[in-house]
Protein backbone atom coordinates (compact mmCIF):
# COMPACT_ATOMS: atom_id res chain seq x y z
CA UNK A 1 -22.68 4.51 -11.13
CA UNK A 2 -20.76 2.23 -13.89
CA UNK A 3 -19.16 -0.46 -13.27
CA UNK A 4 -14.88 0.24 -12.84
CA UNK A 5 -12.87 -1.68 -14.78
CA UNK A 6 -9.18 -2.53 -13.30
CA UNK A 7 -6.39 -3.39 -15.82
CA UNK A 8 -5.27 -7.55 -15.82
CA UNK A 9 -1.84 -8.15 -16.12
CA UNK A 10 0.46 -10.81 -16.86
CA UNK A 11 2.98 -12.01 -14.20
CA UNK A 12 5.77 -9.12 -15.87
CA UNK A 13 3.34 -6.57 -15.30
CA UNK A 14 1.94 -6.62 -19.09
CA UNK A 15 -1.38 -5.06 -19.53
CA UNK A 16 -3.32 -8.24 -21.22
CA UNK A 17 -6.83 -6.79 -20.70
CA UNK A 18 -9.63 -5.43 -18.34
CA UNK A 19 -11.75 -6.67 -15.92
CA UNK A 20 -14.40 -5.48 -13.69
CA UNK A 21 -13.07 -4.28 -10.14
CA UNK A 22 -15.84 -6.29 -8.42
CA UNK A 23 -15.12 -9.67 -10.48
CA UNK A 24 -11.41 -8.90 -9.92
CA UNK A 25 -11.49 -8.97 -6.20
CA UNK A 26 -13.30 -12.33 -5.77
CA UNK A 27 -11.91 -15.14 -3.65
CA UNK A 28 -10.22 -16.50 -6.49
CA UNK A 29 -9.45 -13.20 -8.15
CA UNK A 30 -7.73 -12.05 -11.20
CA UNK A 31 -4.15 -10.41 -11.49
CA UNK A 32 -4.47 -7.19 -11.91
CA UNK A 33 -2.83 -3.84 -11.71
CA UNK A 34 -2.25 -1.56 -8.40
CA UNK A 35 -0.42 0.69 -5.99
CA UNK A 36 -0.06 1.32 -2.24
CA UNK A 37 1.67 4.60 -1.59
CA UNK A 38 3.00 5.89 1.39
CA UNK A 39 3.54 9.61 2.51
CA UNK A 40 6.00 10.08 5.77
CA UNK A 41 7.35 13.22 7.19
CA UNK A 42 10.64 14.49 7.44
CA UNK A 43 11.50 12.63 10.50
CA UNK A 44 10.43 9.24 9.18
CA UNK A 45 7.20 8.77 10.55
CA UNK A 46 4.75 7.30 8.23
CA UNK A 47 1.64 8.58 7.53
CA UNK A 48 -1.60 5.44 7.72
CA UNK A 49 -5.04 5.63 7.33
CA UNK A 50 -7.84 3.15 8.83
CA UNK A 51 -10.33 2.04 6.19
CA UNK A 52 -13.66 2.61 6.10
CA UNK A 53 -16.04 -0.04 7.60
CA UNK A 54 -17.87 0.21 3.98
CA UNK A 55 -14.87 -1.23 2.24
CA UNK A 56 -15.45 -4.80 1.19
CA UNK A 57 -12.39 -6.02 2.28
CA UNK A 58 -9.96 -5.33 5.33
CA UNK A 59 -12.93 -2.79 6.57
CA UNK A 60 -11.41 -0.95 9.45
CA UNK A 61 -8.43 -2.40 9.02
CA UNK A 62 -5.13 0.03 9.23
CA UNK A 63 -3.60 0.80 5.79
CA UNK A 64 -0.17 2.01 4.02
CA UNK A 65 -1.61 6.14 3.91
CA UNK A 66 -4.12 4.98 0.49
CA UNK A 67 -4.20 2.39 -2.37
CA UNK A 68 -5.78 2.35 -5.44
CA UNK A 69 -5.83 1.20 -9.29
CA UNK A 70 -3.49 3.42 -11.93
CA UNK A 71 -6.07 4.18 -14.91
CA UNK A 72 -4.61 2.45 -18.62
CA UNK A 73 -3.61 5.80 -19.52
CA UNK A 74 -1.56 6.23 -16.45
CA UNK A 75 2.01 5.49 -15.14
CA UNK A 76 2.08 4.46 -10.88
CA UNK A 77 3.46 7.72 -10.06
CA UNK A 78 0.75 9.67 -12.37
CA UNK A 79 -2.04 7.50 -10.72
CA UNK A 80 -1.21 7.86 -6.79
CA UNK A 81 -0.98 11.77 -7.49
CA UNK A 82 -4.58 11.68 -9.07
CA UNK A 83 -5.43 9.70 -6.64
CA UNK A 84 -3.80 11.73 -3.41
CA UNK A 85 -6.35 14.84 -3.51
CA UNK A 86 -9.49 12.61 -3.99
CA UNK A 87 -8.84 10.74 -1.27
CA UNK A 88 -6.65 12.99 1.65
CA UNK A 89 -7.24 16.50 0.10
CA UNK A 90 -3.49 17.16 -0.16
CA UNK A 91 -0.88 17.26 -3.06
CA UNK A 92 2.45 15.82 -3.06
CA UNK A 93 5.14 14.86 -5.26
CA UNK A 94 6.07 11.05 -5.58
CA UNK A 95 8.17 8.44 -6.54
CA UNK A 96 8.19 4.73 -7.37
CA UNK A 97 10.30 2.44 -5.23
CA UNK A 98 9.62 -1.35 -6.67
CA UNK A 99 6.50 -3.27 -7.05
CA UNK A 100 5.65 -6.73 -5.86
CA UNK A 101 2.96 -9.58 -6.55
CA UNK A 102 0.55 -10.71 -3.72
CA UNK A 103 -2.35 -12.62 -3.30
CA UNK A 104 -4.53 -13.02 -0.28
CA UNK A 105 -7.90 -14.15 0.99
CA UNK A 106 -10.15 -11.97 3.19
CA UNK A 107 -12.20 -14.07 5.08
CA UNK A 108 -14.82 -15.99 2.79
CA UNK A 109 -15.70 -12.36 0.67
CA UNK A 110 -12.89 -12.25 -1.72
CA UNK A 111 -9.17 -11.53 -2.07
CA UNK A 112 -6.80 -9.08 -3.65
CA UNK A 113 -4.37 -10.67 -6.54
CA UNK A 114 -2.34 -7.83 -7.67
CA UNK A 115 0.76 -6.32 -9.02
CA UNK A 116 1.61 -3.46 -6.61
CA UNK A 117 3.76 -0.70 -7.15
CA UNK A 118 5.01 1.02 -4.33
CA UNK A 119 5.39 5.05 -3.85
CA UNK A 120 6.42 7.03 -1.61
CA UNK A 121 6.65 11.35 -0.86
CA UNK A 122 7.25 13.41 2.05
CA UNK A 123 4.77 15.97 3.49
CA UNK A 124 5.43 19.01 5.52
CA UNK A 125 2.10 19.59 7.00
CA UNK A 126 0.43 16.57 8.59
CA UNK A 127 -2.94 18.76 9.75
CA UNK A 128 -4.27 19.47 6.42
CA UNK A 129 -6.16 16.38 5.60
CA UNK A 130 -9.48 16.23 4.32
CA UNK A 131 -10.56 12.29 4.08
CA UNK A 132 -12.99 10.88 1.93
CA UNK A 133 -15.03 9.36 4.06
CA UNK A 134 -16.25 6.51 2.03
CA UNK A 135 -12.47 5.94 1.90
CA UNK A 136 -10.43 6.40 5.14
CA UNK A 137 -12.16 6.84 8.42
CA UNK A 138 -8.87 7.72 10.48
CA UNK A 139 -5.59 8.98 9.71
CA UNK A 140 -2.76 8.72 11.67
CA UNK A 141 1.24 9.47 11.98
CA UNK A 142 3.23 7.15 13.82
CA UNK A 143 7.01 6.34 14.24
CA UNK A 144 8.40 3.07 13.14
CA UNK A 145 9.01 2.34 16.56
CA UNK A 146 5.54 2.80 17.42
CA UNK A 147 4.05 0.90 14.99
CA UNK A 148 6.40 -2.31 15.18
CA UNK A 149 5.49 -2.20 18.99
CA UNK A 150 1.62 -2.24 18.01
CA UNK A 151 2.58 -4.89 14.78
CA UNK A 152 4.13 -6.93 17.84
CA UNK A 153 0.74 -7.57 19.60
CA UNK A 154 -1.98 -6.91 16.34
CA UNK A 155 -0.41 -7.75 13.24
CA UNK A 156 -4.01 -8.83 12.41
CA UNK A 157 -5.09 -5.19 12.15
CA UNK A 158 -2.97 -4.30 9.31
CA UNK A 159 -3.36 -4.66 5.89
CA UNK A 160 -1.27 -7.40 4.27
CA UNK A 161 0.36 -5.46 1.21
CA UNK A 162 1.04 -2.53 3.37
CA UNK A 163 2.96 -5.17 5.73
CA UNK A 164 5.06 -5.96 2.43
CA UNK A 165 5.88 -2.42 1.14
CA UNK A 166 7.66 -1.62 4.19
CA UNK A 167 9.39 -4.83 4.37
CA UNK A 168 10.71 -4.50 1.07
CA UNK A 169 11.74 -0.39 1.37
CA UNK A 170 15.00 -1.29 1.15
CA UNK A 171 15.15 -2.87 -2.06
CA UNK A 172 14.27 0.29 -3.71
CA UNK A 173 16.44 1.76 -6.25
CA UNK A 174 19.92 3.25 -4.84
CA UNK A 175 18.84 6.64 -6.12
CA UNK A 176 16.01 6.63 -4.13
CA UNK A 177 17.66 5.12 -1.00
CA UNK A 178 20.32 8.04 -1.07
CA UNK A 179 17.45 10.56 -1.58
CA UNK A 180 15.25 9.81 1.15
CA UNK A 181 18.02 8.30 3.33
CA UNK A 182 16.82 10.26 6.58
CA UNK A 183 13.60 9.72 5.98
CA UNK A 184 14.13 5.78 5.51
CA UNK A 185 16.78 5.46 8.27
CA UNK A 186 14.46 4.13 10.91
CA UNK A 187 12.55 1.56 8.55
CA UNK A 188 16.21 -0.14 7.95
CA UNK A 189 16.63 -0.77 11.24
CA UNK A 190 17.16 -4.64 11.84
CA UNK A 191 14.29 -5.29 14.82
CA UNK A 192 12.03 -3.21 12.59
CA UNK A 193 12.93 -5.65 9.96
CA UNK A 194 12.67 -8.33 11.83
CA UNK A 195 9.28 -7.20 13.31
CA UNK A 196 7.78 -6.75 9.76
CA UNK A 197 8.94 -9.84 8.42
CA UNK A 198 6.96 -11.59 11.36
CA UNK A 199 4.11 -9.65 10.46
CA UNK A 200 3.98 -10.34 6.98
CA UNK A 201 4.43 -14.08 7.39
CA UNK A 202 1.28 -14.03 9.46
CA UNK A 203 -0.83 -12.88 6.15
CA UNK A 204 1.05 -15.06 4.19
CA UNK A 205 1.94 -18.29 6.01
CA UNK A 206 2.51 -19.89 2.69
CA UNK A 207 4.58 -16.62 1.35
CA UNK A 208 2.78 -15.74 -1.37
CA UNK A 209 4.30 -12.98 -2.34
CA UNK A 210 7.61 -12.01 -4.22
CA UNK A 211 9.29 -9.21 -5.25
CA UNK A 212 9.15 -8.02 -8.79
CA UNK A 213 11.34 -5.86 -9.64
């Protein structure tokens, strides 16, 4: 199989080259170009997958519902709905919320450095999955309240940029607050917030992370 090639970006999300996804993902790493996306229901509750123990970093860890790397010929929302089928073996309709800038180690094997847009849709049917394997091993629904209680005693668990896209839901864009204001209502809730912030600054004691846009 050839080698993928990620797209390197500058720190205003300006494509400035590629790189190969393996030297990209060292422990130093290279800033480069990404998305988490997350798929809830209509009552709110989110939609996360477990990784598979094959993945080279956070194996078995619990995940936003996938992630991946937009194509240069794609926008985010073009490249999570590519993406969706090959990984979950549904469709859905999505939309882009914000994007943020990360970097963090995993253990001594490497680290992700990325710009990461964030999307989000809303599913009707939550028993039609069909995982890749060599991608998600588990998936799983659970309410906000659910999961903050679990974040509470495991943050460690949880993958760091899916911490961060759920802290920062509610700096999306107003039209998309007011669109998906049910669905969101439960993530705005201040011990939820308060919860997730704790949990993200135990991936990144030295917050490095910001917002983008």
């Amino acid at each position: 199989m050839s080698e993928e090639y990620l797209i390197l970006v500058d720190k205003n999300d300006n494509n400035i080259g590629l790189e190969e996804k393996t030297k990209c993902h060292l422990p130093s790493g290279k800033l480069h170009r990404a998305f988490t996306a997350l798929l809830f229901d209509k009552e709110g509750k989110i939609v996360l997958t477990k990784r598979s123990e094959n993945k080279m970093l956070w194996p078995g860890d619990w995940d936003g519902t996938f992630a991946s790397h937009p194509k240069e010929s794609e926008t985010y929302v073009s490249s999570a709905e590519r993406r969706m089928p090959e990984e979950l073996g549904i469709v859905c309709k999505m939309d882009y919320l914000f994007k943020f800038e990360y970097h963090v180690p995993y253990k001594n094997v490497g680290s992700e450095n990325e710009i990461c847009g964030t999307l989000m849709g809303v599913i009707d049917d939550l028993s039609n999955f069909r995982i890749s394997k060599d991608e998600i091993s588990i998936v799983s629904v659970i309410s906000a309240k659910d999961l903050i209680s679990d974040l509470e005693k495991n943050p460690q668990i949880y993958c760091p940029w899916m911490l961060v896209a759920l802290y920062l839901l509610p700096t999306s864009d107003k039209i998309m607050l007011k669109k998906y204001h049910n669905v969101l209502a439960p993530w705005m809730k201040e011990n939820v917030r308060k919860v997730l912030e704790r949990s993200v600054k135990f991936h990144f004691p030295t917050d490095n992370w910001r917002l983008v846009n």
